[in-house]
Protein backbone atom coordinates (compact mmCIF):
# COMPACT_ATOMS: atom_id res chain seq x y z
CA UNK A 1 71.94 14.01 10.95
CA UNK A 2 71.97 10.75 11.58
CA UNK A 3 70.97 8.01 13.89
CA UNK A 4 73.81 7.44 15.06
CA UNK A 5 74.70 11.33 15.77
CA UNK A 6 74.11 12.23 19.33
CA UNK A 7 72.66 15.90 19.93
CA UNK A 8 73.06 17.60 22.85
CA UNK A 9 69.77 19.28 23.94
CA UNK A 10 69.79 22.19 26.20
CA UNK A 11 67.24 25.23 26.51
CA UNK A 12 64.89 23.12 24.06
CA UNK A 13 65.29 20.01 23.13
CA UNK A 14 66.32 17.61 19.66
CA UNK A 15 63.56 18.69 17.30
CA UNK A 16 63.96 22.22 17.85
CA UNK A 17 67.85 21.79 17.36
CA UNK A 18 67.17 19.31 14.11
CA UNK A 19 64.72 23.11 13.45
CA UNK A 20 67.35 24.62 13.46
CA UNK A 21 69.55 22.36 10.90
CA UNK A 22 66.99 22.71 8.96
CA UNK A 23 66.15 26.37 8.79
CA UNK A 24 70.39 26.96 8.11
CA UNK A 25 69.95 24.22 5.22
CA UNK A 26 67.33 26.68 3.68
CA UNK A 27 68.83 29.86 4.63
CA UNK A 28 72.04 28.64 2.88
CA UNK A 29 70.24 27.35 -0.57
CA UNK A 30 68.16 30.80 -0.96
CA UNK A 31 71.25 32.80 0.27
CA UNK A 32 70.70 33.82 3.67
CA UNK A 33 73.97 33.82 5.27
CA UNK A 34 74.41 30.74 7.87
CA UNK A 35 74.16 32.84 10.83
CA UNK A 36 72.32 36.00 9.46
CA UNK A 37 72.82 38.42 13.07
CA UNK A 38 71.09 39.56 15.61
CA UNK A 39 66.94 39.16 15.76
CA UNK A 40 64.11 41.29 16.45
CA UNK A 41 63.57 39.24 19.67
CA UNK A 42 66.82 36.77 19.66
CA UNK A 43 69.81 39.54 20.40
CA UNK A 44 73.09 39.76 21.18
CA UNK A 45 72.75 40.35 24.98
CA UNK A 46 70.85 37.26 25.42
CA UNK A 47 73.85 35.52 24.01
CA UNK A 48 72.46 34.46 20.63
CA UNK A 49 75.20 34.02 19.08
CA UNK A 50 74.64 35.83 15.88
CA UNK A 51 71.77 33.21 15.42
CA UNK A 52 69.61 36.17 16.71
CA UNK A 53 67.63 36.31 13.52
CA UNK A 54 67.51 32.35 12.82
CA UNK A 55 65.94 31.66 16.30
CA UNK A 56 63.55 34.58 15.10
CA UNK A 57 62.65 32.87 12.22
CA UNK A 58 61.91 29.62 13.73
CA UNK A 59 60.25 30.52 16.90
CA UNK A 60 56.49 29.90 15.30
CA UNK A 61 57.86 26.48 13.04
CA UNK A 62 59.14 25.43 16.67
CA UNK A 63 55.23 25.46 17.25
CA UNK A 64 54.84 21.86 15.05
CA UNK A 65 57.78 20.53 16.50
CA UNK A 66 55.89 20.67 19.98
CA UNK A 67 53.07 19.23 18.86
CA UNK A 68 54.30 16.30 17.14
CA UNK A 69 56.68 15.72 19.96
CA UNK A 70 53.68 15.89 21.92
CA UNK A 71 51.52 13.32 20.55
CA UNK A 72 54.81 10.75 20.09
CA UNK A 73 54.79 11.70 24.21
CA UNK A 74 50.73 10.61 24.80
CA UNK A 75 51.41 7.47 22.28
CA UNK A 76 54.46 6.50 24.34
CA UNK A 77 56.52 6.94 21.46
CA UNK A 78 59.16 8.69 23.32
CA UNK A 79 59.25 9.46 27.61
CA UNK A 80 61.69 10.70 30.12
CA UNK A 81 63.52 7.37 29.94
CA UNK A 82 64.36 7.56 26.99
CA UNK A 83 67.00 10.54 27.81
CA UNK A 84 70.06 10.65 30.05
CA UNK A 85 71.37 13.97 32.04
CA UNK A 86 75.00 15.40 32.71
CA UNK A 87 76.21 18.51 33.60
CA UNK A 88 79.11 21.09 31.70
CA UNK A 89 81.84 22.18 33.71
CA UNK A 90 80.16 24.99 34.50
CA UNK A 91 77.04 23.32 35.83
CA UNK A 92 74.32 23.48 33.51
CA UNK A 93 72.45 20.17 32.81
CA UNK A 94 72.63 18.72 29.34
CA UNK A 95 69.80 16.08 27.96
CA UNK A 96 70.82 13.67 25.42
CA UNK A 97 68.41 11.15 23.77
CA UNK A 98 69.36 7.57 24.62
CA UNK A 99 70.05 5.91 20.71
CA UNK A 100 66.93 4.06 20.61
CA UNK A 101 64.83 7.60 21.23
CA UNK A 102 67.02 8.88 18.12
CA UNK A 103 64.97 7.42 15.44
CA UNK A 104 61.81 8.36 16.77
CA UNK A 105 63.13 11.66 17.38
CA UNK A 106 63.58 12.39 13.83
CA UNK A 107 60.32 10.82 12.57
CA UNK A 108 58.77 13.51 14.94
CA UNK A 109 61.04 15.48 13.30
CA UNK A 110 59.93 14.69 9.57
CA UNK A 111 56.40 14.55 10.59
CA UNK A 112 56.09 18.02 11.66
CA UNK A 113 57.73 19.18 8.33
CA UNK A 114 54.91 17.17 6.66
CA UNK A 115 52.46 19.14 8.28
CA UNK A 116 50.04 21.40 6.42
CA UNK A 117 49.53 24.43 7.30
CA UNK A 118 48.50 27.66 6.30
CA UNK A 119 50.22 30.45 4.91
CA UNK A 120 49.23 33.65 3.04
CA UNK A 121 46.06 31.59 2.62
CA UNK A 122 47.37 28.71 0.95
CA UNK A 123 47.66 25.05 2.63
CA UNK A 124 51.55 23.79 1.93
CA UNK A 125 53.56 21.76 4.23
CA UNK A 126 55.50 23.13 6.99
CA UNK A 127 58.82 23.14 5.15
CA UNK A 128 57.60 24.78 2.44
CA UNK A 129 55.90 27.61 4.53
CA UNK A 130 59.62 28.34 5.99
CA UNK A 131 60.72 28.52 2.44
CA UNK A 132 58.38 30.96 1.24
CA UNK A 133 58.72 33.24 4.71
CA UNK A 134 62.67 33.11 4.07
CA UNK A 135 61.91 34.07 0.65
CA UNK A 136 59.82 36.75 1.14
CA UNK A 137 62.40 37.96 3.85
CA UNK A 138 64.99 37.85 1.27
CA UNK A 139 63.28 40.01 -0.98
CA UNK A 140 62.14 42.28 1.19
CA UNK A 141 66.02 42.96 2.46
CA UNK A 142 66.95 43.11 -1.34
CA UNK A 143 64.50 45.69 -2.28
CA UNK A 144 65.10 49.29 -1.58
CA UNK A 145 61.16 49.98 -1.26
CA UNK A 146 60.15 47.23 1.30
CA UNK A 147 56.99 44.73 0.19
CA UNK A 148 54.15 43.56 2.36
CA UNK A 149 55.84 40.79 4.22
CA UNK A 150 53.38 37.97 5.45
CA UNK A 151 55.50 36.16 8.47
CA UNK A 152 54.35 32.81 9.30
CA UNK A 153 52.05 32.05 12.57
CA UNK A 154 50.92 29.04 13.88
């Protein structure tokens, strides 16, 4: 997405919904279909979506996003000015990120993917430990005798 893409943020906020871009991207290049179902903790009568098991996925990545978002927050990157409100029809309140909070939105963004951290006791970047967990996933739905499947933690 770009900088000049507004993103409505709701129940979360832009990094977790640029997460979720992400996680689809990867889902979609190993062959996890765009919106795989229902999750283990994401389900269908909490209105997921069929997302269920996407939101699943990147509850614990979600965990980098936070903190990055946290320290652009204490460096005065990025504060409550830098958003606007509305409502829906229905109500509910809406946050979007004023353009000039875009930018450092994504950098947030990037840096949390740059983030090493460990996974089945390796140090590789964030990004890469969603690949390998998606991978392993994959291959554990594929095989009729299922493996030892390491999810990731933060």
């Amino acid at each position: 997405m770009s900088g000049a893409v507004t993103v409505v943020i709701s129940r979360g906020d832009y990094v977790h919904q640029r997460r979720l871009f992400k996680a689809r991207s990867v889902n979609f290049e190993l062959g996890l279909d765009y919106n795989p179902g229902e999750g283990f903790l994401h389900r269908k009568r909490w209105k997921s979506e069929g997302l269920g098991l996407i939101l699943d996925l990147i509850d614990p990545f979600k965990f980098a996003d936070r903190e990055k978002l946290l320290e652009a927050i204490l460096d005065v990157s990025v504060n409550w000015r830098d958003f606007y409100s509305s409502t829906d029809r229905h109500g509910a309140r809406f946050y979007y990120p004023k353009p000039e909070a875009v930018n450092v939105l994504e950098a947030v963004s990037e840096a949390a993917d740059k983030m090493v951290v460990s996974y089945e006791g390796t140090q590789v970047k964030l990004e890469e430990a969603y690949r390998r967990t998606v991978s392993a996933l994959i291959q554990n739905m594929q095989n009729g005798t299922p493996l030892l499947f390491s999810p990731f933690t933060y």
